[in-house]
PDB file of N, CA and C in Angstrom:
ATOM      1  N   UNK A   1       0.994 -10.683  12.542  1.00  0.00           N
ATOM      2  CA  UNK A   1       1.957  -9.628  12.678  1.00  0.00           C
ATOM      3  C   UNK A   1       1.480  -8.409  11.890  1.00  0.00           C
ATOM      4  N   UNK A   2       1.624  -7.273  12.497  1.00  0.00           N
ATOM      5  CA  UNK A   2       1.876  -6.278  11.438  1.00  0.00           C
ATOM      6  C   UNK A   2       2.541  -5.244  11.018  1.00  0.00           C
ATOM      7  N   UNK A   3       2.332  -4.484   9.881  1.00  0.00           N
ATOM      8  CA  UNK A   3       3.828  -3.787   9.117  1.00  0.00           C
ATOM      9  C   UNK A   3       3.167  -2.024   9.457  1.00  0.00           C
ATOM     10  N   UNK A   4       4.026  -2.038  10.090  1.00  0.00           N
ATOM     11  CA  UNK A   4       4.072  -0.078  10.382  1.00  0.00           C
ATOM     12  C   UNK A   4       4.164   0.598   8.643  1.00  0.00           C
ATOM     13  N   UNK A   5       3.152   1.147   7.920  1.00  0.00           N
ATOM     14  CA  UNK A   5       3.751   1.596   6.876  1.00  0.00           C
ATOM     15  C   UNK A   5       3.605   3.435   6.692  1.00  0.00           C
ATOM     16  N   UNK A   6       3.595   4.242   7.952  1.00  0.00           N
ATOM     17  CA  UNK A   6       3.377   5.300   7.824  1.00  0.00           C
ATOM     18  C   UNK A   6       2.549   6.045   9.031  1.00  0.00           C
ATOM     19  N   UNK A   7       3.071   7.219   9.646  1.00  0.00           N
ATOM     20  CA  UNK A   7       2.219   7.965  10.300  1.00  0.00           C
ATOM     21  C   UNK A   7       1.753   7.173  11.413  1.00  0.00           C
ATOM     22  N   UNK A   8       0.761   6.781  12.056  1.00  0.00           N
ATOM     23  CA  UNK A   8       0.050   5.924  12.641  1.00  0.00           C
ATOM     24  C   UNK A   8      -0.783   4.815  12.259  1.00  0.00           C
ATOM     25  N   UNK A   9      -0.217   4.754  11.296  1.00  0.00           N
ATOM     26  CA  UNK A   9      -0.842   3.013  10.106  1.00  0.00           C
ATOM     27  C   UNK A   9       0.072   2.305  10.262  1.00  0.00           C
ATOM     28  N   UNK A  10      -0.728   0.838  10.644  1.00  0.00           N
ATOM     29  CA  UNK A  10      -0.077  -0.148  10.656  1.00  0.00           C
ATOM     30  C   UNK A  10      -1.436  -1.481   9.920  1.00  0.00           C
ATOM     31  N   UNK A  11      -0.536  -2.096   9.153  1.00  0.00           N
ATOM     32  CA  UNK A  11      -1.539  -3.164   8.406  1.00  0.00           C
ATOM     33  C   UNK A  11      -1.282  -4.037   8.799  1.00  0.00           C
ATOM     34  N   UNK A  12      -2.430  -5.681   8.780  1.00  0.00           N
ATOM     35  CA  UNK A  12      -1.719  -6.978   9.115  1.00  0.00           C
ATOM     36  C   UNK A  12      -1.188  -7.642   7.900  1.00  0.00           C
ATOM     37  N   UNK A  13      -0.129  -8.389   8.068  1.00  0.00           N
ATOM     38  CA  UNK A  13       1.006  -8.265   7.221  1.00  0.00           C
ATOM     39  C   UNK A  13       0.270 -10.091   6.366  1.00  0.00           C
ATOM     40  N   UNK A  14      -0.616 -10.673   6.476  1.00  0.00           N
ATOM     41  CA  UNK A  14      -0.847 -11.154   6.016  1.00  0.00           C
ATOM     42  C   UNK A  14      -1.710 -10.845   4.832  1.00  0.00           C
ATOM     43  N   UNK A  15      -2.928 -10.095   5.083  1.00  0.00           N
ATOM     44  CA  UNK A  15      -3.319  -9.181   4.227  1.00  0.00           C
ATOM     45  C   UNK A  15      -2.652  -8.207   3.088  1.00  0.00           C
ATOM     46  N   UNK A  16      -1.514  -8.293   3.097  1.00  0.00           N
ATOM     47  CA  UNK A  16      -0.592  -7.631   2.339  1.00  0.00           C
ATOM     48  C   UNK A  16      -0.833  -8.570   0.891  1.00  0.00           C
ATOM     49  N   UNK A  17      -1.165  -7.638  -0.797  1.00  0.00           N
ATOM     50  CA  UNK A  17      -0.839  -8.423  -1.630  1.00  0.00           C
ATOM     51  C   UNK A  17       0.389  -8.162  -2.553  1.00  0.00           C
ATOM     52  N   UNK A  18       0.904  -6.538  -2.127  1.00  0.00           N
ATOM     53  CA  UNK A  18       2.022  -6.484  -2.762  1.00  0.00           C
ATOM     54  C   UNK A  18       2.253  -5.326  -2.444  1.00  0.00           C
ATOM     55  N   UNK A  19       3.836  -4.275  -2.364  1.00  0.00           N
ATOM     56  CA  UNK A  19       4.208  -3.407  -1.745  1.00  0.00           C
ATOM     57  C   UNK A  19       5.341  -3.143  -3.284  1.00  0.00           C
ATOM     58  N   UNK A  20       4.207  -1.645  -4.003  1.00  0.00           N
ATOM     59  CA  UNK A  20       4.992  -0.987  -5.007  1.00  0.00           C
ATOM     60  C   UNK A  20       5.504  -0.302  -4.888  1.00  0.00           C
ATOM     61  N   UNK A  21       6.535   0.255  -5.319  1.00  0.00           N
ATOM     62  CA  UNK A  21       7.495   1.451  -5.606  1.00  0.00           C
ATOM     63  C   UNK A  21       6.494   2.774  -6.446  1.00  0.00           C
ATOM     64  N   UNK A  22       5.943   3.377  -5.984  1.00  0.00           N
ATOM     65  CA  UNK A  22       5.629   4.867  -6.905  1.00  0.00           C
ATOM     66  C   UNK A  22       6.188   5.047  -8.319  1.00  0.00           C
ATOM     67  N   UNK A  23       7.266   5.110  -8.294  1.00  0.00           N
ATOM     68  CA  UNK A  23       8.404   5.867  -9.340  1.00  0.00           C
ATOM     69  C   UNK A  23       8.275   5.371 -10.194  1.00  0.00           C
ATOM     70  N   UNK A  24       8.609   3.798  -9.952  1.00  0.00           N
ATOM     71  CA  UNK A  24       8.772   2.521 -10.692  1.00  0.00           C
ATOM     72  C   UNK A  24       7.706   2.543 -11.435  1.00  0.00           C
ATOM     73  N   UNK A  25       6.643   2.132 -11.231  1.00  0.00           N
ATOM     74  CA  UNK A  25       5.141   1.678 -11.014  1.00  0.00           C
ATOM     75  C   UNK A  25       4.234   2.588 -11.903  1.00  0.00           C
ATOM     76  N   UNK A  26       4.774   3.357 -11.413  1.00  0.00           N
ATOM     77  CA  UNK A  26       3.617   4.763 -12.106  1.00  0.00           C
ATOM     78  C   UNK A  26       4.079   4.950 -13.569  1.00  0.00           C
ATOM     79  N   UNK A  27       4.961   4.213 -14.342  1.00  0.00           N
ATOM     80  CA  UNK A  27       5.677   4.663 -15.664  1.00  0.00           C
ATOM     81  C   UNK A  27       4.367   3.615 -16.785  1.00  0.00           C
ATOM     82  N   UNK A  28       3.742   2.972 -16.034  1.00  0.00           N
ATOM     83  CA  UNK A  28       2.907   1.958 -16.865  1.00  0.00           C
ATOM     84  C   UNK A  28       1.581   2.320 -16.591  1.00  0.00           C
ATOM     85  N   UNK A  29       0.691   2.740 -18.122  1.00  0.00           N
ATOM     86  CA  UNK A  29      -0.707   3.119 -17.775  1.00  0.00           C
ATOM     87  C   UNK A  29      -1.605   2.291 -17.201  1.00  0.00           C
ATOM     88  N   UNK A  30      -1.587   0.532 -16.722  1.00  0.00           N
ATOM     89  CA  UNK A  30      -2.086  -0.023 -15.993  1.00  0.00           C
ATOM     90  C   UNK A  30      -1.860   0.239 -14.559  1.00  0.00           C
ATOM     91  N   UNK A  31      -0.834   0.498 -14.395  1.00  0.00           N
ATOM     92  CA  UNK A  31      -0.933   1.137 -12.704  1.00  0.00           C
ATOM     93  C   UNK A  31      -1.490   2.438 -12.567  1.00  0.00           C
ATOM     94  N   UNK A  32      -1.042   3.321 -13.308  1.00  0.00           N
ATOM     95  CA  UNK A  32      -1.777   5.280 -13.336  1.00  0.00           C
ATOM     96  C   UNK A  32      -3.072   4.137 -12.793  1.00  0.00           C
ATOM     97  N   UNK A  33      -3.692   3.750 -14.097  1.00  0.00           N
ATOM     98  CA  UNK A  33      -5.464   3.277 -14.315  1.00  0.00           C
ATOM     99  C   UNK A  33      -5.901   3.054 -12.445  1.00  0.00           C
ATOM    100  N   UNK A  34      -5.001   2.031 -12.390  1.00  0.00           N
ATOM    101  CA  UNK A  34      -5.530   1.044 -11.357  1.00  0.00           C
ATOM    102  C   UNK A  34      -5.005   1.715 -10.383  1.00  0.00           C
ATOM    103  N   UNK A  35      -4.401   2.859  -9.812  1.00  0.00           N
ATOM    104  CA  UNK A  35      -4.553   3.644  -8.787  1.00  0.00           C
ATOM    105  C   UNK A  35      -5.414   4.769  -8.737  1.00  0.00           C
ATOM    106  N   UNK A  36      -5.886   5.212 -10.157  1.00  0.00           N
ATOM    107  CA  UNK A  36      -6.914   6.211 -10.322  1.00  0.00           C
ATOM    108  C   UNK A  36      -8.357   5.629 -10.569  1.00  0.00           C
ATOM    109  N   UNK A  37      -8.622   4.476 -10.400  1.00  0.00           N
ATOM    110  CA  UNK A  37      -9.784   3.844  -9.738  1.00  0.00           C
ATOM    111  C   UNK A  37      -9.952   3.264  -8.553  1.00  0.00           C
ATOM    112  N   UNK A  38      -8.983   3.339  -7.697  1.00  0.00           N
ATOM    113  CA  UNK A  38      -9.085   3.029  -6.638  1.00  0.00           C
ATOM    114  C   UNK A  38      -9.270   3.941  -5.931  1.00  0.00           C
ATOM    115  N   UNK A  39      -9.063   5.214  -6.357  1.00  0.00           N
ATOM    116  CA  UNK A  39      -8.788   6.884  -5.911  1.00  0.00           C
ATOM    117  C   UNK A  39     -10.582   7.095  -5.974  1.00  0.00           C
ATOM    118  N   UNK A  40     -10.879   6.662  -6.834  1.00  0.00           N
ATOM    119  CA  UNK A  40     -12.435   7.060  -7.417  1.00  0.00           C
ATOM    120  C   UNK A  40     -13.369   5.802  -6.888  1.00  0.00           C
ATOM    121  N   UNK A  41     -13.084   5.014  -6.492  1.00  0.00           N
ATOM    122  CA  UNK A  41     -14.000   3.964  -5.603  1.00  0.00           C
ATOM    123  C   UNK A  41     -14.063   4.205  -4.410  1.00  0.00           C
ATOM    124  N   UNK A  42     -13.012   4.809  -4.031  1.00  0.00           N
ATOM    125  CA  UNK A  42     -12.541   5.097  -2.400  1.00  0.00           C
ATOM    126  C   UNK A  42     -11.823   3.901  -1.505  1.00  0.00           C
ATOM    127  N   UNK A  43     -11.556   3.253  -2.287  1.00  0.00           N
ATOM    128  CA  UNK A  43     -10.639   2.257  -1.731  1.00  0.00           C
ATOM    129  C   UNK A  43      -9.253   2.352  -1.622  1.00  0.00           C
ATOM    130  N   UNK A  44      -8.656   3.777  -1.953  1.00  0.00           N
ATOM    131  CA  UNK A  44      -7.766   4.449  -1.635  1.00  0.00           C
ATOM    132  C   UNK A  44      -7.139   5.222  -0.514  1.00  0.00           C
ATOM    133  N   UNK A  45      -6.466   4.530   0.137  1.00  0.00           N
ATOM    134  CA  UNK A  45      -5.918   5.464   1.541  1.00  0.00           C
ATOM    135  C   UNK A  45      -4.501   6.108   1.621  1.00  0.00           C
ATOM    136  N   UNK A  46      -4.762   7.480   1.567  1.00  0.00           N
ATOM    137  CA  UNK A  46      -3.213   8.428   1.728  1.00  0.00           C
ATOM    138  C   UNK A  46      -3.049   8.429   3.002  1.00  0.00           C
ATOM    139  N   UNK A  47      -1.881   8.153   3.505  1.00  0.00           N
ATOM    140  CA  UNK A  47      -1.754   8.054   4.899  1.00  0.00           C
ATOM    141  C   UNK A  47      -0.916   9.128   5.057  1.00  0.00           C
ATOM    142  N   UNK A  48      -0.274  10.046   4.490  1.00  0.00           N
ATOM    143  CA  UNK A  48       0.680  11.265   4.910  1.00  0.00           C
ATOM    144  C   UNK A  48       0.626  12.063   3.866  1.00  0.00           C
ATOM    145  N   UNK A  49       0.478  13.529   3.729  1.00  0.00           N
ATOM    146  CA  UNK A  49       0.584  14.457   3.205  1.00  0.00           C
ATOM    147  C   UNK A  49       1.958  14.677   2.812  1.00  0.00           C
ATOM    148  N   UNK A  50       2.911  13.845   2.938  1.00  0.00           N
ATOM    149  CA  UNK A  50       4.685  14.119   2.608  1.00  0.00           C
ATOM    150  C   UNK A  50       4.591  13.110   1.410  1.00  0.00           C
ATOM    151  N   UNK A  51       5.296  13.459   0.292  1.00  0.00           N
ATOM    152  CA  UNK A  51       5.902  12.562  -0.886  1.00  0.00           C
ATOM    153  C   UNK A  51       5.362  11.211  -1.008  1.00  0.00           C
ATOM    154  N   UNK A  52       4.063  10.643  -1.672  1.00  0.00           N
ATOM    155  CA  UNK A  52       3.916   9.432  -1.560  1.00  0.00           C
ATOM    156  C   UNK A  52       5.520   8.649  -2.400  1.00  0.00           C
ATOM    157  N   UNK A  53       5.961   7.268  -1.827  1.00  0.00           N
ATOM    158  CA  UNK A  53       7.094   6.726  -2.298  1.00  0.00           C
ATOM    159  C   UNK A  53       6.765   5.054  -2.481  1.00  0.00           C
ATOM    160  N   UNK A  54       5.656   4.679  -1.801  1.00  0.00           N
ATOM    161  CA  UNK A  54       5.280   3.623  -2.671  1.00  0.00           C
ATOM    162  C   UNK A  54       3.440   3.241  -2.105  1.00  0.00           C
ATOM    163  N   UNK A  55       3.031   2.029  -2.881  1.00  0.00           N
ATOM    164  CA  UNK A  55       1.620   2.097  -2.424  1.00  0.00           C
ATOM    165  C   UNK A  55       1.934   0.695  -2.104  1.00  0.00           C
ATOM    166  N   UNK A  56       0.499   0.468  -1.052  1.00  0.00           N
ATOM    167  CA  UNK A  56       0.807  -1.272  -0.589  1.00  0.00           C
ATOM    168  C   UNK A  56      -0.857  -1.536  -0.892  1.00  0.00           C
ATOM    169  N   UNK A  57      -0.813  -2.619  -1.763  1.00  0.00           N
ATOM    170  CA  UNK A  57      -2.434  -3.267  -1.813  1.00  0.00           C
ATOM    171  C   UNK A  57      -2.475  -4.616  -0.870  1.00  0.00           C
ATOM    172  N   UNK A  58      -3.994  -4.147  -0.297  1.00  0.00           N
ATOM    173  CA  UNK A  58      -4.290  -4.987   0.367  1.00  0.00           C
ATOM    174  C   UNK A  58      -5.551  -5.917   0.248  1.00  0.00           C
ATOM    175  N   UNK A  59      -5.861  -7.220   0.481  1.00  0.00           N
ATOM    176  CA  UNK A  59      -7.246  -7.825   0.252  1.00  0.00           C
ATOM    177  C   UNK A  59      -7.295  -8.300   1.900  1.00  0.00           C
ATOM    178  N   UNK A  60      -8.343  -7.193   2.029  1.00  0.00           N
ATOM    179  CA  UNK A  60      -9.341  -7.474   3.410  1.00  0.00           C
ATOM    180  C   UNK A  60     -10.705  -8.464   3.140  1.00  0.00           C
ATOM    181  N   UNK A  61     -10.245  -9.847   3.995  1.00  0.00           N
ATOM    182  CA  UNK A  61     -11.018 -10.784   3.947  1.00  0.00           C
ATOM    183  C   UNK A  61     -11.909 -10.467   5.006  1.00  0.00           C
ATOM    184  N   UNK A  62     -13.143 -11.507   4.477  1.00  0.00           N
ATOM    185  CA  UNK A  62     -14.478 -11.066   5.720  1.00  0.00           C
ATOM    186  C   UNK A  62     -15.534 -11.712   5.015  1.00  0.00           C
ATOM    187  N   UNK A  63     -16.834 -10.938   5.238  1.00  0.00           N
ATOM    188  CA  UNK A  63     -17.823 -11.700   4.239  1.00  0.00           C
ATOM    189  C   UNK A  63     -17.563 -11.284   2.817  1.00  0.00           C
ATOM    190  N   UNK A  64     -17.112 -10.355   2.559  1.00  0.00           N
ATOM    191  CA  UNK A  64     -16.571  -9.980   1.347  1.00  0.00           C
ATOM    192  C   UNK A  64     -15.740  -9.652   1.140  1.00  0.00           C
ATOM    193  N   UNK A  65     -14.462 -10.138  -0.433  1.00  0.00           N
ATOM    194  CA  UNK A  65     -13.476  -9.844  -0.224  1.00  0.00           C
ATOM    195  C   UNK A  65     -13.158  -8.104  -0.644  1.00  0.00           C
ATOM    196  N   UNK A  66     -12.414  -7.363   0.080  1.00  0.00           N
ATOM    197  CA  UNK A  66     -12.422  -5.770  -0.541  1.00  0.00           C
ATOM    198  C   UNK A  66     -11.071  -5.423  -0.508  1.00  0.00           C
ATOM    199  N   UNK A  67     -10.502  -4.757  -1.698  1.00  0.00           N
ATOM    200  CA  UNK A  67      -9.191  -4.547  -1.720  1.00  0.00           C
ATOM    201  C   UNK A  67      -8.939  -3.108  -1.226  1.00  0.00           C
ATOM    202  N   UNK A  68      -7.588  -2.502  -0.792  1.00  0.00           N
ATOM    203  CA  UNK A  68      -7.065  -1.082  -0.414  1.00  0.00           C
ATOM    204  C   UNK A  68      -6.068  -1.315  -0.575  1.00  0.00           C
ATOM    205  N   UNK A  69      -5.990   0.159  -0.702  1.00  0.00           N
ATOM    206  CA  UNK A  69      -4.729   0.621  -1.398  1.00  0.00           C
ATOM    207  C   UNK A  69      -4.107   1.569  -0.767  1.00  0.00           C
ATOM    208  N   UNK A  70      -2.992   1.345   0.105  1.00  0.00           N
ATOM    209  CA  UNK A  70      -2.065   2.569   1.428  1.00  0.00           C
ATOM    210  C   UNK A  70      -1.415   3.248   0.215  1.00  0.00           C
ATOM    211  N   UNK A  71      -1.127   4.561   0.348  1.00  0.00           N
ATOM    212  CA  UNK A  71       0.182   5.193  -0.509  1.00  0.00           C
ATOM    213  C   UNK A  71       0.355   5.807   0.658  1.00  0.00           C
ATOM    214  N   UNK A  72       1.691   5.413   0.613  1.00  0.00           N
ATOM    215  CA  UNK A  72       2.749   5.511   1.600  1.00  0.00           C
ATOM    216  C   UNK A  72       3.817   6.175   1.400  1.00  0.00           C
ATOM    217  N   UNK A  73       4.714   7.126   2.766  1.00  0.00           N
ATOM    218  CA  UNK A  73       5.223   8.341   2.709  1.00  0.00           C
ATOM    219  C   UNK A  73       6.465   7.577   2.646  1.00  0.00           C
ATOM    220  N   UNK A  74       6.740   5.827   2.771  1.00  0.00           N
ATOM    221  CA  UNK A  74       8.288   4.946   3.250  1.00  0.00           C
ATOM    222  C   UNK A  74       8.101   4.215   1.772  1.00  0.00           C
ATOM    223  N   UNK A  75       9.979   3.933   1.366  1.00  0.00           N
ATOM    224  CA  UNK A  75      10.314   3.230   0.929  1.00  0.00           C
ATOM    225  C   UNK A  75       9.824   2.010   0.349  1.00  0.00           C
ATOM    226  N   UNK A  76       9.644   1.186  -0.353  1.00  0.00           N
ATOM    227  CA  UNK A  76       9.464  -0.122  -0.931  1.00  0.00           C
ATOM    228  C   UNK A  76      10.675  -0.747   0.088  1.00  0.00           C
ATOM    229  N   UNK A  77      12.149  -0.726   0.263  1.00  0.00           N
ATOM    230  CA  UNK A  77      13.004  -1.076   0.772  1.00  0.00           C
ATOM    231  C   UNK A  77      13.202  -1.204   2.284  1.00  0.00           C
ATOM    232  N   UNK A  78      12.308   0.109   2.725  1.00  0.00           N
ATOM    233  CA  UNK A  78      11.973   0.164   3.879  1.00  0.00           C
ATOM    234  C   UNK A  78      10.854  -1.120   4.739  1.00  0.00           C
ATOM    235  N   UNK A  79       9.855  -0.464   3.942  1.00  0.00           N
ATOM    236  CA  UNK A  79       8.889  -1.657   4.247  1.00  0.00           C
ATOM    237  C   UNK A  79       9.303  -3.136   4.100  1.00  0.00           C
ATOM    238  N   UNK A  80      10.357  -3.495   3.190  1.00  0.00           N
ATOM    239  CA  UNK A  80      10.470  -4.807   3.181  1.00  0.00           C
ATOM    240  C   UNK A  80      11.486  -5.289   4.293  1.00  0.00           C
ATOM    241  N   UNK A  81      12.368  -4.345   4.889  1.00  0.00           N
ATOM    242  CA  UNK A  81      13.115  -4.256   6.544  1.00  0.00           C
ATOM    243  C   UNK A  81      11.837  -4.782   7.168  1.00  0.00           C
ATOM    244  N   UNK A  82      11.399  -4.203   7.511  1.00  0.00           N
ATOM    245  CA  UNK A  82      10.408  -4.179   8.629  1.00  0.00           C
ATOM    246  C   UNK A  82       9.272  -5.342   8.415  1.00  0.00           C
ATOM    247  N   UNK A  83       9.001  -6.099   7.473  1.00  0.00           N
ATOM    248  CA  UNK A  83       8.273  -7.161   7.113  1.00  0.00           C
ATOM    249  C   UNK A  83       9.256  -7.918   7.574  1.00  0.00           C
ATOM    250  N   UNK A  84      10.635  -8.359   6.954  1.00  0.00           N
ATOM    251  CA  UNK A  84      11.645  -9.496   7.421  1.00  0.00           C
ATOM    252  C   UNK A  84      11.654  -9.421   8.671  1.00  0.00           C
ATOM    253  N   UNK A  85      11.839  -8.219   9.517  1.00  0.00           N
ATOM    254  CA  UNK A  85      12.275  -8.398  10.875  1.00  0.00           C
ATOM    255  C   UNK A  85      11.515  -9.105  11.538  1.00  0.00           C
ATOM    256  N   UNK A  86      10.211  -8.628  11.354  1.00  0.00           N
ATOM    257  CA  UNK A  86       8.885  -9.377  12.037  1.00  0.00           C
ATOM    258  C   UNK A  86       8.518 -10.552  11.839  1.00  0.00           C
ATOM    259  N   UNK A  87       9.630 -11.334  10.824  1.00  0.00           N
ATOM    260  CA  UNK A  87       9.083 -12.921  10.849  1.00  0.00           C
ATOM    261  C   UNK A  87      10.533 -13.495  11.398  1.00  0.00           C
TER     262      UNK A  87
END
């Protein structure tokens, strides 16, 4: 299955390792850190130029495992609608 999280992005919802809140999130210098190296690895994806409101990390399996990181223009609350519905 997968989760619409913005614009024309949609992720597979298994790949999902966790879906943060911005606001929340950003008050602790381990998240600033760990979104401003992901910003600087390039494993960072802005999917909309409107208000990021939360980020979703992901681990893309394959021959290697590689993580990303959506910041997203929807809800934490939102996204978790739209994950329930789909199961």
């Amino acid at each position: 299955m997968y989760l619409h999280i913005g614009e024309n992005v949609s992720v597979f919802s298994k790949e999902i390792v966790g879906i943060f809140d911005i606001d929340k999130t950003t008050t602790k210098g381990e998240t600033r850190n760990f979104l401003s190296h992901s910003e600087k690895d390039g494993s960072s994806i802005t999917i909309s130029n409107d208000m990021p409101r939360s980020f979703i990390v992901m681990s893309k399996k394959g021959s290697d495992i590689k993580q990303e990181v959506y910041i997203s223009p929807i809800s934490v609350s939102t996204l978790k609608q739209r994950y329930r519905k789909g199961f």
